[in-house]
C-alpha atoms as a PDB file:
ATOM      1  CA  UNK A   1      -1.332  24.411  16.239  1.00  0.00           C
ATOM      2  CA  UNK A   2       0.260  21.899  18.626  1.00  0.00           C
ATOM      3  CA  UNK A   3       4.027  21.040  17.762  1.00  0.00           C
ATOM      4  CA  UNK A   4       6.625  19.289  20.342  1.00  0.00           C
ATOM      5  CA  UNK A   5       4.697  15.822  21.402  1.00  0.00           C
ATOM      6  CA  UNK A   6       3.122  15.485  24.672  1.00  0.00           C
ATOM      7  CA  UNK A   7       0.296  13.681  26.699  1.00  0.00           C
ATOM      8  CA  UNK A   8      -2.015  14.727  29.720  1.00  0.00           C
ATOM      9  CA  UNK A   9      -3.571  13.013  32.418  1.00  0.00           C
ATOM     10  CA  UNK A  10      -6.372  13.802  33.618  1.00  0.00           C
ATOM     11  CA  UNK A  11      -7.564  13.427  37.777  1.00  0.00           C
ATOM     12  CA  UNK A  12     -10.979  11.988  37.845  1.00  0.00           C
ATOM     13  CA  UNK A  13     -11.874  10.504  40.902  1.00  0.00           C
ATOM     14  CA  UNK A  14     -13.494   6.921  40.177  1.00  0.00           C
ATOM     15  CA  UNK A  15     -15.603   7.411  42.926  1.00  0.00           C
ATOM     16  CA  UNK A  16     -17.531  10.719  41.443  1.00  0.00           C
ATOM     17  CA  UNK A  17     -20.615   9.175  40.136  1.00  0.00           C
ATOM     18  CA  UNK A  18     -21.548  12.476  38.013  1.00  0.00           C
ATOM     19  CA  UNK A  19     -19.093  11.787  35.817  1.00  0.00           C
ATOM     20  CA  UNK A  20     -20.584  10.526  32.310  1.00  0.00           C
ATOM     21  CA  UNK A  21     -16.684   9.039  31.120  1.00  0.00           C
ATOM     22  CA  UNK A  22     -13.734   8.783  32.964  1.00  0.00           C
ATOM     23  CA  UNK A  23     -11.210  10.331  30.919  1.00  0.00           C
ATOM     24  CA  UNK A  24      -7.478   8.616  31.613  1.00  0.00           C
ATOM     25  CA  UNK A  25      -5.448  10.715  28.896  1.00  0.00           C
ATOM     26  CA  UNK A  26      -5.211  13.004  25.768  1.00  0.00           C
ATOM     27  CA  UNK A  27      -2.238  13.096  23.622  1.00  0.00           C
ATOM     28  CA  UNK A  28      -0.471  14.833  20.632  1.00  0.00           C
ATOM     29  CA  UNK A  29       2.317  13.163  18.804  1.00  0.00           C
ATOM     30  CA  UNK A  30       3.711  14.789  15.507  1.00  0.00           C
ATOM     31  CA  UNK A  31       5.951  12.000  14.855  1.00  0.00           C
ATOM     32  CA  UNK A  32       4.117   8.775  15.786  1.00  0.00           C
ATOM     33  CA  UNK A  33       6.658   6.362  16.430  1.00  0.00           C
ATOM     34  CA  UNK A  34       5.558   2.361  16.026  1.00  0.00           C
ATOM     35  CA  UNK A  35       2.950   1.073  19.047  1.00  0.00           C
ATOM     36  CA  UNK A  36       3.148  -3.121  19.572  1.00  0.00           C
ATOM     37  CA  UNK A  37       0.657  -3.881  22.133  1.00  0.00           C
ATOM     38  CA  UNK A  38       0.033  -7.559  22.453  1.00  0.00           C
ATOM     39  CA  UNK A  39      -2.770  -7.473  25.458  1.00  0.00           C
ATOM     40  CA  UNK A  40      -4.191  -4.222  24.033  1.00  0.00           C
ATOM     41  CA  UNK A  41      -4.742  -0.909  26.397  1.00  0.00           C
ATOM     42  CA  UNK A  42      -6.848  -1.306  29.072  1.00  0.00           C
ATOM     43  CA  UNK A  43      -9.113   1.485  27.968  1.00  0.00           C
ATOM     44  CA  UNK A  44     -10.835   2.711  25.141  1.00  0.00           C
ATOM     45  CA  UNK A  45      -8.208   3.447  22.694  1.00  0.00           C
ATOM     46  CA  UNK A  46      -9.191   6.050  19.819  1.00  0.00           C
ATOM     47  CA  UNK A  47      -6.428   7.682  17.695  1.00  0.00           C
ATOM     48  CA  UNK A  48      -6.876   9.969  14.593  1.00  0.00           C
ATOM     49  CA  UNK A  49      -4.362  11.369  11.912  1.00  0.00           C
ATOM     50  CA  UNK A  50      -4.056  15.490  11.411  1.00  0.00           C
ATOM     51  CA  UNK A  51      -1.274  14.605   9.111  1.00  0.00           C
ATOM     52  CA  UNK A  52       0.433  11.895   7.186  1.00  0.00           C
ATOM     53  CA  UNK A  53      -0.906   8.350   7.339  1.00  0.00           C
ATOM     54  CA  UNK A  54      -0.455   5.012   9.332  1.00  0.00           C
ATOM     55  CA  UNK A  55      -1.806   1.752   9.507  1.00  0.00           C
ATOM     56  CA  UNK A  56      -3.086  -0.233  12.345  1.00  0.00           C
ATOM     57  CA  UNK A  57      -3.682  -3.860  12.682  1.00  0.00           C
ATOM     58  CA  UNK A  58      -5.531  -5.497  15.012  1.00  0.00           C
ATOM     59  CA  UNK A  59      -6.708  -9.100  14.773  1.00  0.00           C
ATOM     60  CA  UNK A  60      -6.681 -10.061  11.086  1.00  0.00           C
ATOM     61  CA  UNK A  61      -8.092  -6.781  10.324  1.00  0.00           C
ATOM     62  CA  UNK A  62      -6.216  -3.776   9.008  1.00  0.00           C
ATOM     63  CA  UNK A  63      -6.968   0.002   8.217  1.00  0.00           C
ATOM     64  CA  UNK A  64      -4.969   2.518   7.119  1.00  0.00           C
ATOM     65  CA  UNK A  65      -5.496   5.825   9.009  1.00  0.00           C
ATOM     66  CA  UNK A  66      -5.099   8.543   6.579  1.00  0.00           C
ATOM     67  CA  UNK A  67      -6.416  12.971   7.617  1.00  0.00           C
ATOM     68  CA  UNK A  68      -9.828  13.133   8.956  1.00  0.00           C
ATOM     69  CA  UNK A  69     -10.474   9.632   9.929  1.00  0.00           C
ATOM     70  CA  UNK A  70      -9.956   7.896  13.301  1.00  0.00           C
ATOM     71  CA  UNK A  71     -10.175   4.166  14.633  1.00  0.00           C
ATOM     72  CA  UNK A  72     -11.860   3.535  18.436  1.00  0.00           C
ATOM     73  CA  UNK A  73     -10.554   0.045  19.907  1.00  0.00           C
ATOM     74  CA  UNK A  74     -11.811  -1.394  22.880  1.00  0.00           C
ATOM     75  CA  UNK A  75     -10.144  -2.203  26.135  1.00  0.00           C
ATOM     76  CA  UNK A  76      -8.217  -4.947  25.750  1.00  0.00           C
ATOM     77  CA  UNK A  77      -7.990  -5.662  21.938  1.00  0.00           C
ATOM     78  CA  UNK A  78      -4.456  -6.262  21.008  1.00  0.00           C
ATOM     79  CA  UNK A  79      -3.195  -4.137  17.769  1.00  0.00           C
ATOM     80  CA  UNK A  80      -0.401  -2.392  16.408  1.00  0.00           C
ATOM     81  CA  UNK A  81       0.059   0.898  14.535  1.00  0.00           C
ATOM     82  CA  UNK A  82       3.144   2.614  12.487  1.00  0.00           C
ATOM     83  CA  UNK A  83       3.502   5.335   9.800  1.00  0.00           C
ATOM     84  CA  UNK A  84       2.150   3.246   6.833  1.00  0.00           C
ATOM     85  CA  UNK A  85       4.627   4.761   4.257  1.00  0.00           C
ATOM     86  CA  UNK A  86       7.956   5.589   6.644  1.00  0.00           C
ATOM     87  CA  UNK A  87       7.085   9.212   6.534  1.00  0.00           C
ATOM     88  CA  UNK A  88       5.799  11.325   9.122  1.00  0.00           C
ATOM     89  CA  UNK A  89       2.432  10.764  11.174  1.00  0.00           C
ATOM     90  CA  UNK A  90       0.675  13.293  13.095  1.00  0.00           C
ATOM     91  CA  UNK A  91      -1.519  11.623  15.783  1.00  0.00           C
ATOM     92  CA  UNK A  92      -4.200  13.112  18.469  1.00  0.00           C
ATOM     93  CA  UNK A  93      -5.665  10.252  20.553  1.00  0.00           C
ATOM     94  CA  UNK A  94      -7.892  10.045  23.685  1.00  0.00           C
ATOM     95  CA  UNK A  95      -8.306   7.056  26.451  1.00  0.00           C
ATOM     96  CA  UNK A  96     -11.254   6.588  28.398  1.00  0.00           C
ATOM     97  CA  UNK A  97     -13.252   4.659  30.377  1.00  0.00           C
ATOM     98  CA  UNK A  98     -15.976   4.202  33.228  1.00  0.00           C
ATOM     99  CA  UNK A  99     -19.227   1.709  33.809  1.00  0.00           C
ATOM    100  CA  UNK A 100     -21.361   4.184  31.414  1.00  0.00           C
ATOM    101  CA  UNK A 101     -18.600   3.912  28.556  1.00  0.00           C
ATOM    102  CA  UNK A 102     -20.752   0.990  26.256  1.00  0.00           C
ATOM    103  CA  UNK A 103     -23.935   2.084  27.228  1.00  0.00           C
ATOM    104  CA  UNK A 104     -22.781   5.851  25.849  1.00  0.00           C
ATOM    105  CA  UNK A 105     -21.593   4.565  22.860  1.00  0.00           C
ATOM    106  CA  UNK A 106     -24.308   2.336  22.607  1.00  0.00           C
ATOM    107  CA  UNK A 107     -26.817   5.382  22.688  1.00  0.00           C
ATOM    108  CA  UNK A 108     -24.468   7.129  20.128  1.00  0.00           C
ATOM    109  CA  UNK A 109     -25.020   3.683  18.046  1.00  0.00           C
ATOM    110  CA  UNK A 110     -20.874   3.518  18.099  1.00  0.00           C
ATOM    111  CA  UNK A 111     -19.742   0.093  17.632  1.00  0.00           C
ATOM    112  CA  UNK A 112     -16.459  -1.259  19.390  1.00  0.00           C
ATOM    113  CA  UNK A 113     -14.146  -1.494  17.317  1.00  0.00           C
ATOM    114  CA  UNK A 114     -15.394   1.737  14.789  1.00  0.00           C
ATOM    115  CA  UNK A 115     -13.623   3.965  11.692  1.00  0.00           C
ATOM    116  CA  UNK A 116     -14.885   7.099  11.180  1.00  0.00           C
ATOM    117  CA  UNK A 117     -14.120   9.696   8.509  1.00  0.00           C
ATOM    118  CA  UNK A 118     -15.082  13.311   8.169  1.00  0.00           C
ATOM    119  CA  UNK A 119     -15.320  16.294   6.439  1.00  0.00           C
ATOM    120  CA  UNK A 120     -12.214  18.782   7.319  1.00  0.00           C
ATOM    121  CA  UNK A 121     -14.616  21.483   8.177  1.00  0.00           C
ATOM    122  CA  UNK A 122     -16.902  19.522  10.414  1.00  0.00           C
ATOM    123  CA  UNK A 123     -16.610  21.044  14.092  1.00  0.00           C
ATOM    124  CA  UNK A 124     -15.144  17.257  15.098  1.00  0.00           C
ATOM    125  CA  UNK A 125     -11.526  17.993  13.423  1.00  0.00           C
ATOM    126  CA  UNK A 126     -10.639  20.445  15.752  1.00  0.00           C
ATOM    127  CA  UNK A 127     -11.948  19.464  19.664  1.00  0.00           C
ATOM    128  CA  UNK A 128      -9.330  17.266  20.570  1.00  0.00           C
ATOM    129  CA  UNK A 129      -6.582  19.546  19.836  1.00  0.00           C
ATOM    130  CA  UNK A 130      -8.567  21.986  21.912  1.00  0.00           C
ATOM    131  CA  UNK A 131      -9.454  19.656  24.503  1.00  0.00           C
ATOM    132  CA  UNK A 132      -5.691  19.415  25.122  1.00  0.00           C
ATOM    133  CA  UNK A 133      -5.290  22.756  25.132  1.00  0.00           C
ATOM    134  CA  UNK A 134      -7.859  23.523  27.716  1.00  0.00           C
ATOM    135  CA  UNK A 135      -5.503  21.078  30.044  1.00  0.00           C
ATOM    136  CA  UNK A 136      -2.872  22.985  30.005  1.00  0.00           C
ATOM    137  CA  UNK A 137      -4.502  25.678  31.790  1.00  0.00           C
ATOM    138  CA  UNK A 138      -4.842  23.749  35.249  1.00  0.00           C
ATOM    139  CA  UNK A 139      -8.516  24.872  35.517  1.00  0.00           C
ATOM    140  CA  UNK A 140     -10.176  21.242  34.716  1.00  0.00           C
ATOM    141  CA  UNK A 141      -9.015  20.166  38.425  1.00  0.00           C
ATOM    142  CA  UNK A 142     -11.247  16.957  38.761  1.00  0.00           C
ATOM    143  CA  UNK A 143     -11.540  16.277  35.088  1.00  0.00           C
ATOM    144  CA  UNK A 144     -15.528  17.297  34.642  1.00  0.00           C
ATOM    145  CA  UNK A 145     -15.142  19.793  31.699  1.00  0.00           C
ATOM    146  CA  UNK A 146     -12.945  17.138  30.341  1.00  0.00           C
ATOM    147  CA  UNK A 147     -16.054  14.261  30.799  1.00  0.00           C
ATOM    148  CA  UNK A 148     -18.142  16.763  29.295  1.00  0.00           C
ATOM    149  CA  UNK A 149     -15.750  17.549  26.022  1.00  0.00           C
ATOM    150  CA  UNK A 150     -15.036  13.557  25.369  1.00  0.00           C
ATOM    151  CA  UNK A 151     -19.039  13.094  26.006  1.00  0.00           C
ATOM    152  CA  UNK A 152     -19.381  16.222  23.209  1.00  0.00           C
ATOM    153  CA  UNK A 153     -16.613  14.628  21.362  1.00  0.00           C
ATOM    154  CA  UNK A 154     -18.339  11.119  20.772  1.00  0.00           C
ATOM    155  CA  UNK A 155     -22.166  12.894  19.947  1.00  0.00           C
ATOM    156  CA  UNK A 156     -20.015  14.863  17.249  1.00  0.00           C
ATOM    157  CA  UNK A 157     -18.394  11.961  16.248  1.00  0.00           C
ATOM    158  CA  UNK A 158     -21.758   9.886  15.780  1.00  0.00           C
ATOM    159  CA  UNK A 159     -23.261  13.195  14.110  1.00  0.00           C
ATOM    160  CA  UNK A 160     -20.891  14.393  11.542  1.00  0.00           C
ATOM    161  CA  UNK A 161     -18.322  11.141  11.637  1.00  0.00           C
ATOM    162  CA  UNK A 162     -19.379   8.582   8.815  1.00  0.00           C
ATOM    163  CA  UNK A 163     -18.988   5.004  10.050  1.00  0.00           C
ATOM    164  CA  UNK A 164     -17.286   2.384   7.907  1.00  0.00           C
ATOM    165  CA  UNK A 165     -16.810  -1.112   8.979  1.00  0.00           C
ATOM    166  CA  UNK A 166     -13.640  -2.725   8.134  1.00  0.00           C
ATOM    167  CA  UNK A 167     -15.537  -5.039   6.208  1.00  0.00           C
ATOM    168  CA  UNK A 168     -16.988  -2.610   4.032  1.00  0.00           C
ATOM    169  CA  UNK A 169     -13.972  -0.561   3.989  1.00  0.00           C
ATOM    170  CA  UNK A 170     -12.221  -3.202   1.978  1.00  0.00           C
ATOM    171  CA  UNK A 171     -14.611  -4.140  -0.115  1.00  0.00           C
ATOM    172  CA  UNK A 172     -14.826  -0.420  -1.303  1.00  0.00           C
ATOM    173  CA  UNK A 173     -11.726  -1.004  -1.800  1.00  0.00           C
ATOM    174  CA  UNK A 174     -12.269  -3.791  -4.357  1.00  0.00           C
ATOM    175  CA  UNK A 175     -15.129  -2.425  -6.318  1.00  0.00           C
ATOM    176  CA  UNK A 176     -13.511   1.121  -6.497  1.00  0.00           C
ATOM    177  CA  UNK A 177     -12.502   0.210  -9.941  1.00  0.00           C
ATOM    178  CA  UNK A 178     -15.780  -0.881 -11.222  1.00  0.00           C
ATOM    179  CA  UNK A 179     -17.729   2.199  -9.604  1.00  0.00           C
ATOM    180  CA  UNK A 180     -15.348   4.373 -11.853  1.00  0.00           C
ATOM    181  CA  UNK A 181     -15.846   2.187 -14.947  1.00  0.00           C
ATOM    182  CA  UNK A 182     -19.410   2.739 -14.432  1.00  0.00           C
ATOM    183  CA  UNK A 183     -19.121   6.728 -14.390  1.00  0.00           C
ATOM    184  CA  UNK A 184     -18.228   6.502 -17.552  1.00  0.00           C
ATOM    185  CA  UNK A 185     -20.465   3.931 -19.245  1.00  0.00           C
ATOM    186  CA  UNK A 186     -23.780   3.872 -17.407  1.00  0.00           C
ATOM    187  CA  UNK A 187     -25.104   5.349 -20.398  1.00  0.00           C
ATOM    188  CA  UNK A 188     -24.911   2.205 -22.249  1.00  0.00           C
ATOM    189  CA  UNK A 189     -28.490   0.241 -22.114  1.00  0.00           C
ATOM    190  CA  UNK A 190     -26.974  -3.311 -22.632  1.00  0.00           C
ATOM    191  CA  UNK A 191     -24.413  -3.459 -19.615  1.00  0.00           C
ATOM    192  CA  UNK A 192     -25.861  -6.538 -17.362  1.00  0.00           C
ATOM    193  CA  UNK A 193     -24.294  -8.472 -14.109  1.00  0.00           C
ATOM    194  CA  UNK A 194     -21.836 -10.141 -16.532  1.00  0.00           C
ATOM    195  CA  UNK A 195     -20.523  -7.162 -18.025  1.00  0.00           C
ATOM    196  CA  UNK A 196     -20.142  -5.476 -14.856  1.00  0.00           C
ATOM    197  CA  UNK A 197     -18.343  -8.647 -13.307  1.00  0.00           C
ATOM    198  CA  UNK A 198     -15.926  -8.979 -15.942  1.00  0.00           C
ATOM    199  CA  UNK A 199     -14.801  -5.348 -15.408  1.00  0.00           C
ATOM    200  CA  UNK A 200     -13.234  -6.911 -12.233  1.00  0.00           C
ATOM    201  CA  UNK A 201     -12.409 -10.442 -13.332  1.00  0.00           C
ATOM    202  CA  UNK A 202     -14.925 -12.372 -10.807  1.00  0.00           C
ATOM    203  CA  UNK A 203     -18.161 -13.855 -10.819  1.00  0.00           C
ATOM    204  CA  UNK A 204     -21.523 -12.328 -11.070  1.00  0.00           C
ATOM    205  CA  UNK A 205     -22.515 -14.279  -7.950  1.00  0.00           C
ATOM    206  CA  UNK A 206     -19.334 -12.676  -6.081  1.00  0.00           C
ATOM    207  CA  UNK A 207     -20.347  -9.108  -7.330  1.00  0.00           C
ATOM    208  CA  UNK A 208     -23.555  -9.821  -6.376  1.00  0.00           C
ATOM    209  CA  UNK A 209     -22.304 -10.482  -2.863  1.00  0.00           C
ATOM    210  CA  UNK A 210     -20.008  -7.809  -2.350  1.00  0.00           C
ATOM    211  CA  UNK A 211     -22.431  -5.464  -3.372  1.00  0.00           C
ATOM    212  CA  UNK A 212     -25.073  -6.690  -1.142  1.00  0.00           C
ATOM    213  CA  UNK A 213     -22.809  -6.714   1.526  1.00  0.00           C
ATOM    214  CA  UNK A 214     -21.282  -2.978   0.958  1.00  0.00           C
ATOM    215  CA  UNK A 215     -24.353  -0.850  -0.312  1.00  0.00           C
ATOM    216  CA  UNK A 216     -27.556  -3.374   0.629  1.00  0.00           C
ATOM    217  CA  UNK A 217     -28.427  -3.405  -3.227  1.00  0.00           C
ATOM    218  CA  UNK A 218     -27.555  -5.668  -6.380  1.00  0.00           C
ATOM    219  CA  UNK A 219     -25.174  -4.374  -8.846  1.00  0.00           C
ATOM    220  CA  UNK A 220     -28.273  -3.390 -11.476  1.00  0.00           C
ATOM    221  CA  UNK A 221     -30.211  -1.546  -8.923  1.00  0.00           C
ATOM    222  CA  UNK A 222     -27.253   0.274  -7.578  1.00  0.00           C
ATOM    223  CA  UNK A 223     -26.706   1.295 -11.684  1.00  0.00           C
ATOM    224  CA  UNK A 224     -30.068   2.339 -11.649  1.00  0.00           C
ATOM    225  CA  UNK A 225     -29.939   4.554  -8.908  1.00  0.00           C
ATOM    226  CA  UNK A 226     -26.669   5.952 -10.647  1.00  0.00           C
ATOM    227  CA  UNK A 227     -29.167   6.257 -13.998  1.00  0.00           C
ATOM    228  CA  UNK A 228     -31.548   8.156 -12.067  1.00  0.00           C
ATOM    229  CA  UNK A 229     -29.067  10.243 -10.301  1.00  0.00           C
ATOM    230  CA  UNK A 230     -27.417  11.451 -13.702  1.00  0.00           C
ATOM    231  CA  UNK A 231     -30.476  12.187 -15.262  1.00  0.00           C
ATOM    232  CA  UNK A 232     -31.228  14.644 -12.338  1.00  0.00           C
ATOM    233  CA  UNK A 233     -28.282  16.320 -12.928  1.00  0.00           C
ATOM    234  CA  UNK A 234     -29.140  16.877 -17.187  1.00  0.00           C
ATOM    235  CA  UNK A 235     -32.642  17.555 -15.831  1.00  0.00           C
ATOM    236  CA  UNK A 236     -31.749  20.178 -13.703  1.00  0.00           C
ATOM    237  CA  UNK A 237     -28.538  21.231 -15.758  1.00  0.00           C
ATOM    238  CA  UNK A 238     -29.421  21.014 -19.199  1.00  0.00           C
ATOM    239  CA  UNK A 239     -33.363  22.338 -19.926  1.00  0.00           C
ATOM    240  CA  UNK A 240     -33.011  22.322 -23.524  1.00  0.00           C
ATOM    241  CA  UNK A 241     -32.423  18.609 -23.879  1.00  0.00           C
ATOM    242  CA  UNK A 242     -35.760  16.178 -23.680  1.00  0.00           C
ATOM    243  CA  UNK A 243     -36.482  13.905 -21.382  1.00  0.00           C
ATOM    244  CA  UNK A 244     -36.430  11.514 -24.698  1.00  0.00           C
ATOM    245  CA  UNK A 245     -32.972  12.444 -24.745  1.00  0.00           C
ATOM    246  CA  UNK A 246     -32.135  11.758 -21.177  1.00  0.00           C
ATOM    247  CA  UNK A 247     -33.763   8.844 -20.901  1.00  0.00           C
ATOM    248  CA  UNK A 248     -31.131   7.512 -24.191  1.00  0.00           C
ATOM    249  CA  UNK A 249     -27.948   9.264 -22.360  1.00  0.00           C
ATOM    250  CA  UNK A 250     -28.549   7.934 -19.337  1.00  0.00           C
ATOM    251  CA  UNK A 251     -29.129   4.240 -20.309  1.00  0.00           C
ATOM    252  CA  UNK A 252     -32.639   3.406 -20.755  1.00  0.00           C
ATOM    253  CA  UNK A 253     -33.961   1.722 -23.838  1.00  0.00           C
ATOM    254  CA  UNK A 254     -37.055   3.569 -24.022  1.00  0.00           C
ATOM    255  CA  UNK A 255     -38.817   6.911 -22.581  1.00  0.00           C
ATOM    256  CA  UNK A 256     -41.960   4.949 -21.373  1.00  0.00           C
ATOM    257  CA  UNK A 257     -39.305   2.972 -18.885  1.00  0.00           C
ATOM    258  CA  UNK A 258     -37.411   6.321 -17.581  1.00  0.00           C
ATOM    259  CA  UNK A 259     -40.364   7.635 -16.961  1.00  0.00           C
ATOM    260  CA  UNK A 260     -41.695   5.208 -15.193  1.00  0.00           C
ATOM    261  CA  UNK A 261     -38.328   4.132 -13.220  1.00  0.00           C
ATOM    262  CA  UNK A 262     -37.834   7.959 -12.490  1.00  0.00           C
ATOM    263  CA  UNK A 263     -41.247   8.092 -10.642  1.00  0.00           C
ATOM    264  CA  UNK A 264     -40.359   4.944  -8.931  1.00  0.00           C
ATOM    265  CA  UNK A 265     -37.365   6.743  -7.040  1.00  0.00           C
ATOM    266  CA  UNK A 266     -38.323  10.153  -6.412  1.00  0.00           C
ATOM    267  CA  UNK A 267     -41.665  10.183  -6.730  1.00  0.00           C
ATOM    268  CA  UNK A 268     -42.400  12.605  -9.439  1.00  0.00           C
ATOM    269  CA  UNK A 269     -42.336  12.452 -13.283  1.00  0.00           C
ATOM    270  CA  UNK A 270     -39.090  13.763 -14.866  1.00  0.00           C
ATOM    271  CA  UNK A 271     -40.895  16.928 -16.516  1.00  0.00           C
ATOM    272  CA  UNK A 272     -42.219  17.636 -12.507  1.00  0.00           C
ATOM    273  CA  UNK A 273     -38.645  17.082 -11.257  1.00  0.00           C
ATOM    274  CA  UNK A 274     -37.198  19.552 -14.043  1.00  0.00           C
ATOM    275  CA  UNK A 275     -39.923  22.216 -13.136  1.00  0.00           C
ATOM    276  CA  UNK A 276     -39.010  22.014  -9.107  1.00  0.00           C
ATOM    277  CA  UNK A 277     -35.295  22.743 -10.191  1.00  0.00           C
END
């Protein structure tokens, strides 16, 4: 793996119009010192952690960059990043640019500025350590292998990479506590908005909104799809308890309603479910 810090250039001619990206640099740093930029870069900025964790502001906005995930800011956007907990960060990053830069990322439905996160054994954790690499052989003379990796790089990114906006990011951050509470008692048949509200100390009408705005769905009909979910599990896990007695674990009042709310959602009765699995 990559150890002493160090950054390459890359030569592509602004003038070559095959080239899908103009790549301006890839870099390694295994001790990322603090970054201040007040008038931003002025390219396409994306930097991810292999190790450690930082956090980067930018605007009123903050994100903590922890393994597998990455932030992409756009030219100009002024931020700052530092080692969030004063130990050491590991950093890859890539700058890029060119006239078919948005419309790429547009295609790749990437919005500016983006966090992704990924699994560690998706084939995006290891191309921009092999990217770099690659430069230090000399043989990418004009920079179109290069193009053609960061071009890879941001279809992997938009396949495997899961998009969270920062938005959304913090408000995960806020109902993280009530998502675990409810593990644990979606079994019980009288929980309502209020109940669920009071587990975090605000309003129905500001759970409401926070869960509209993080998962599209009110807090009951995300609880229902966490009802359903469980009793798939005991359906498929457990054959020798009833659906009667699914339908009481898993927080319905009555076996007519499961039944019916089960066909709702997957389209088949709970008995036809159990027989598929």
């Amino acid at each position: 793996m990559l150890t002493p810090a160090y950054r390459r250039y890359v030569f592509s001619p602004s003038g070559n119009p095959h080239l899908p990206l103009l790549v301006e640099s890839i870099g390694y740093n295994p001790s990322q010192e603090k970054v201040t930029r007040p008038e931003g870069y002025p390219c396409y900025h994306w930097i991810q952690t292999e190790a450690g964790e930082g956090r980067l502001t930018y605007g009123n906005e903050t994100v903590v960059l922890e393994p597998h995930t990455g932030l992409l800011l756009p030219p100009g956007m002024p931020h700052t990043y530092e080692t969030s907990d004063g130990k050491v960060w590991r950093t890859l990053y890539l700058t890029f640019g060119g006239e078919a830069t948005s419309h790429i990322l547009s295609a790749f439905a990437i919005s500016e500025p983006a966090f992704f996160h990924w699994e560690p054994d998706s084939p995006l954790a290891p191309l921009l350590g092999s990217m770099l690499e690659q430069l230090d052989t000399g043989d990418d003379l004009f920079g179109l292998e290069t193009s053609t990796q960061t071009y890879r790089f941001l279809g992997l990114l938009s396949k495997f990479g899961q998009a969270s906006s920062i938005s959304v990011t913090r408000n995960m951050e806020k109902l993280n506590p009530l998502l675990k509470w409810m593990e644990k008692h979606y079994g019980n048949p009288d929980l309502g908005l209020d109940s669920l509200a009071d587990v975090l100390g605000i309003s129905g009408r500001h759970l409401s909104k926070l869960f509209q705005l993080t998962f599209g769905l009110s807090p009951y009909a995300y609880l229902v799809q966490m009802r359903i979910h469980k009793a798939k599990e005991r359906l498929a896990g457990d054959p020798d308890l009833t659906v009667a007695s699914i339908a009481g674990l898993t927080g319905f009042r009555d076996t007519s309603h499961f039944v019916a709310t089960f066909r709702k959602h997957t389209g088949l009765t709970p008995q036809q479910f159990r027989k598929l699995h």
